[in-house]
N, C-alpha and C. Protein backbone atom coordinates (compact mmCIF):
# COMPACT_ATOMS: atom_id res chain seq x y z
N UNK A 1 4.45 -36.86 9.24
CA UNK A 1 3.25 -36.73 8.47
C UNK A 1 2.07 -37.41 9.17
N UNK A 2 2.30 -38.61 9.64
CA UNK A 2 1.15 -39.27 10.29
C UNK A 2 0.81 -38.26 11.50
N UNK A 3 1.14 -38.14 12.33
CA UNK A 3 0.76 -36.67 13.49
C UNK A 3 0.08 -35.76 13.00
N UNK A 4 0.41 -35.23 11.56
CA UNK A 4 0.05 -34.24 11.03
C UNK A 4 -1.65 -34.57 10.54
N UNK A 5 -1.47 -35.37 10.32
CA UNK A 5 -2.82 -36.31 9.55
C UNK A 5 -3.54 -36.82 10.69
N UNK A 6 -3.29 -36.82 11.76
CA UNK A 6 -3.89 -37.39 13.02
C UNK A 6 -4.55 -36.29 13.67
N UNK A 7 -3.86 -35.05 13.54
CA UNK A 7 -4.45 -33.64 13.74
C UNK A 7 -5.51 -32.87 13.20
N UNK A 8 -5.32 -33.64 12.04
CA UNK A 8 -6.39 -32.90 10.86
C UNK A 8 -7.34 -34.15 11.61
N UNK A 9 -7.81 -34.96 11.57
CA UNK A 9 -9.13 -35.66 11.92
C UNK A 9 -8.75 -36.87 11.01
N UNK A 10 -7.72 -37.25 10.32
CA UNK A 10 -7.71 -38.54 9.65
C UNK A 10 -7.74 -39.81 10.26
N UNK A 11 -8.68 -40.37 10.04
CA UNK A 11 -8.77 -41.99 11.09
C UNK A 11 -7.36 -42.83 10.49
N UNK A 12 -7.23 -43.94 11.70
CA UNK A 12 -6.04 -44.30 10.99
C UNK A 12 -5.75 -44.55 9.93
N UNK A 13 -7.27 -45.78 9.28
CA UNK A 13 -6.95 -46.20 7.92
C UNK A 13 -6.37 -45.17 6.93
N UNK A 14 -6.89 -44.15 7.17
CA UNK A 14 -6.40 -43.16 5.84
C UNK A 14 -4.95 -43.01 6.07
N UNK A 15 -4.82 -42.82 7.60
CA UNK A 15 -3.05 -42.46 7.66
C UNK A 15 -2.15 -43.82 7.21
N UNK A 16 -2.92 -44.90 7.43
CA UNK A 16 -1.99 -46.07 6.42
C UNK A 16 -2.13 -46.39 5.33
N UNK A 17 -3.15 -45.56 4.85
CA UNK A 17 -3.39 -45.41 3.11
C UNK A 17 -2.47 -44.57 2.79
N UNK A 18 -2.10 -43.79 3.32
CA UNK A 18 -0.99 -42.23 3.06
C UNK A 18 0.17 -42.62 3.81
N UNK A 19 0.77 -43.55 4.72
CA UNK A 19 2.20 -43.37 4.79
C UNK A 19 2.81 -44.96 4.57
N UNK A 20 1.58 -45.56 4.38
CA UNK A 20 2.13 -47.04 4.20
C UNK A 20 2.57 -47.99 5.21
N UNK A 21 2.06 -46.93 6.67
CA UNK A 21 2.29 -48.45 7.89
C UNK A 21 1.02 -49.48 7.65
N UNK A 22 1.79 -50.39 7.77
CA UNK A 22 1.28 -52.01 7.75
C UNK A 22 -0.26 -52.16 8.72
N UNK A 23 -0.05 -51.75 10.11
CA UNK A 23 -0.71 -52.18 11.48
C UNK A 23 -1.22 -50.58 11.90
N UNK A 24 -2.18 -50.85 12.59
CA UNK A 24 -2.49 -49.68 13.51
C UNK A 24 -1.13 -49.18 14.89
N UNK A 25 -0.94 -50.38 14.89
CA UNK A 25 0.15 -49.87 15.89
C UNK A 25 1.32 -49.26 15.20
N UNK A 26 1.51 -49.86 14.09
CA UNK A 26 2.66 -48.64 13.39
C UNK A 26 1.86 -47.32 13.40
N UNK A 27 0.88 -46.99 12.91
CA UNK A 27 0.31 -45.44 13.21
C UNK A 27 0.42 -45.25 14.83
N UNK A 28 -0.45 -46.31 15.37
CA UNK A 28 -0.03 -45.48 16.90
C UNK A 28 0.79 -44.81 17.19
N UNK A 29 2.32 -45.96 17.41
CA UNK A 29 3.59 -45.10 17.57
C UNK A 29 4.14 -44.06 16.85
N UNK A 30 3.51 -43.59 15.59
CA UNK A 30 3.94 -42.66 15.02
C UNK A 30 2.69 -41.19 15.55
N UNK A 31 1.61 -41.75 16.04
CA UNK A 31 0.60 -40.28 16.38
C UNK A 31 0.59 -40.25 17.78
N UNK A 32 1.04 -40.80 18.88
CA UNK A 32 0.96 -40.72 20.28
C UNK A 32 1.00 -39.58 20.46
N UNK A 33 2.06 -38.86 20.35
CA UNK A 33 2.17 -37.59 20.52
C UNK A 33 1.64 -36.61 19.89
N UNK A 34 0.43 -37.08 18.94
CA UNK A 34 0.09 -35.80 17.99
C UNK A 34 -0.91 -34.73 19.15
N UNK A 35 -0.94 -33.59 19.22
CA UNK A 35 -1.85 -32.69 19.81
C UNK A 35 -3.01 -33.42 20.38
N UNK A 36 -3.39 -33.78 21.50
CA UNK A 36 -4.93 -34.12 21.82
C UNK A 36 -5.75 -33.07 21.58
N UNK A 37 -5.48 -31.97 22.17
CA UNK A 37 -6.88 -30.71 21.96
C UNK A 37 -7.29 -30.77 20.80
N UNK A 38 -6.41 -30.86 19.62
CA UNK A 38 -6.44 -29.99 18.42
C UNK A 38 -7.21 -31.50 17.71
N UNK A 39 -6.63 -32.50 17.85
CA UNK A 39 -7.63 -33.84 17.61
C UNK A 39 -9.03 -33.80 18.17
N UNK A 40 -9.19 -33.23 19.16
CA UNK A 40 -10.72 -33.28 20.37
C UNK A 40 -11.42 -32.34 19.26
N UNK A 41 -10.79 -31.24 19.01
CA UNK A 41 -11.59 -30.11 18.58
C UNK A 41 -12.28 -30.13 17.11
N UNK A 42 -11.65 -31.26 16.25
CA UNK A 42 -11.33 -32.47 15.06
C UNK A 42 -12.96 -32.48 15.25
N UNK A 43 -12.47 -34.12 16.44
CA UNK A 43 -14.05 -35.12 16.02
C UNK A 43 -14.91 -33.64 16.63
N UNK A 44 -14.99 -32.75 17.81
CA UNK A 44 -16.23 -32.08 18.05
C UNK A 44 -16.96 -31.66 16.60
N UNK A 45 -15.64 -31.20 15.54
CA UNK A 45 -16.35 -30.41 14.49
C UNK A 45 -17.00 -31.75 13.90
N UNK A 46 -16.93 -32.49 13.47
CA UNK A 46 -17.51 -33.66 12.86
C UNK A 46 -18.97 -34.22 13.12
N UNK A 47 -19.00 -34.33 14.26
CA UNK A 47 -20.41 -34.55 14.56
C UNK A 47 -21.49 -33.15 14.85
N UNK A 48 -21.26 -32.05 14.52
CA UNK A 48 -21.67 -31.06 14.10
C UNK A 48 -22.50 -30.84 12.24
């Protein structure tokens, strides 16, 4: 779920509001691998 939420554009805090890791580094290790493009293409839409 956190990957999934890392994809959509969710900053971490929200992903530890929604899966309950403690630390940013618990999200880290859980989004390392989430898609970069599909994250890039995220923040581009945002500051649009």
């Amino acid at each position: 779920m956190a990957r999934r939420l890392a994809e959509a554009g969710a900053p971490p805090q929200e992903i530890m509001a929604v899966t309950a890791h403690a630390t940013p580094a618990e999200v880290t290790r859980y989004t390392r691998d989430a898609n970069r493009p599909n994250m890039a293409d995220g923040a581009m839409t945002r500051l649009k």
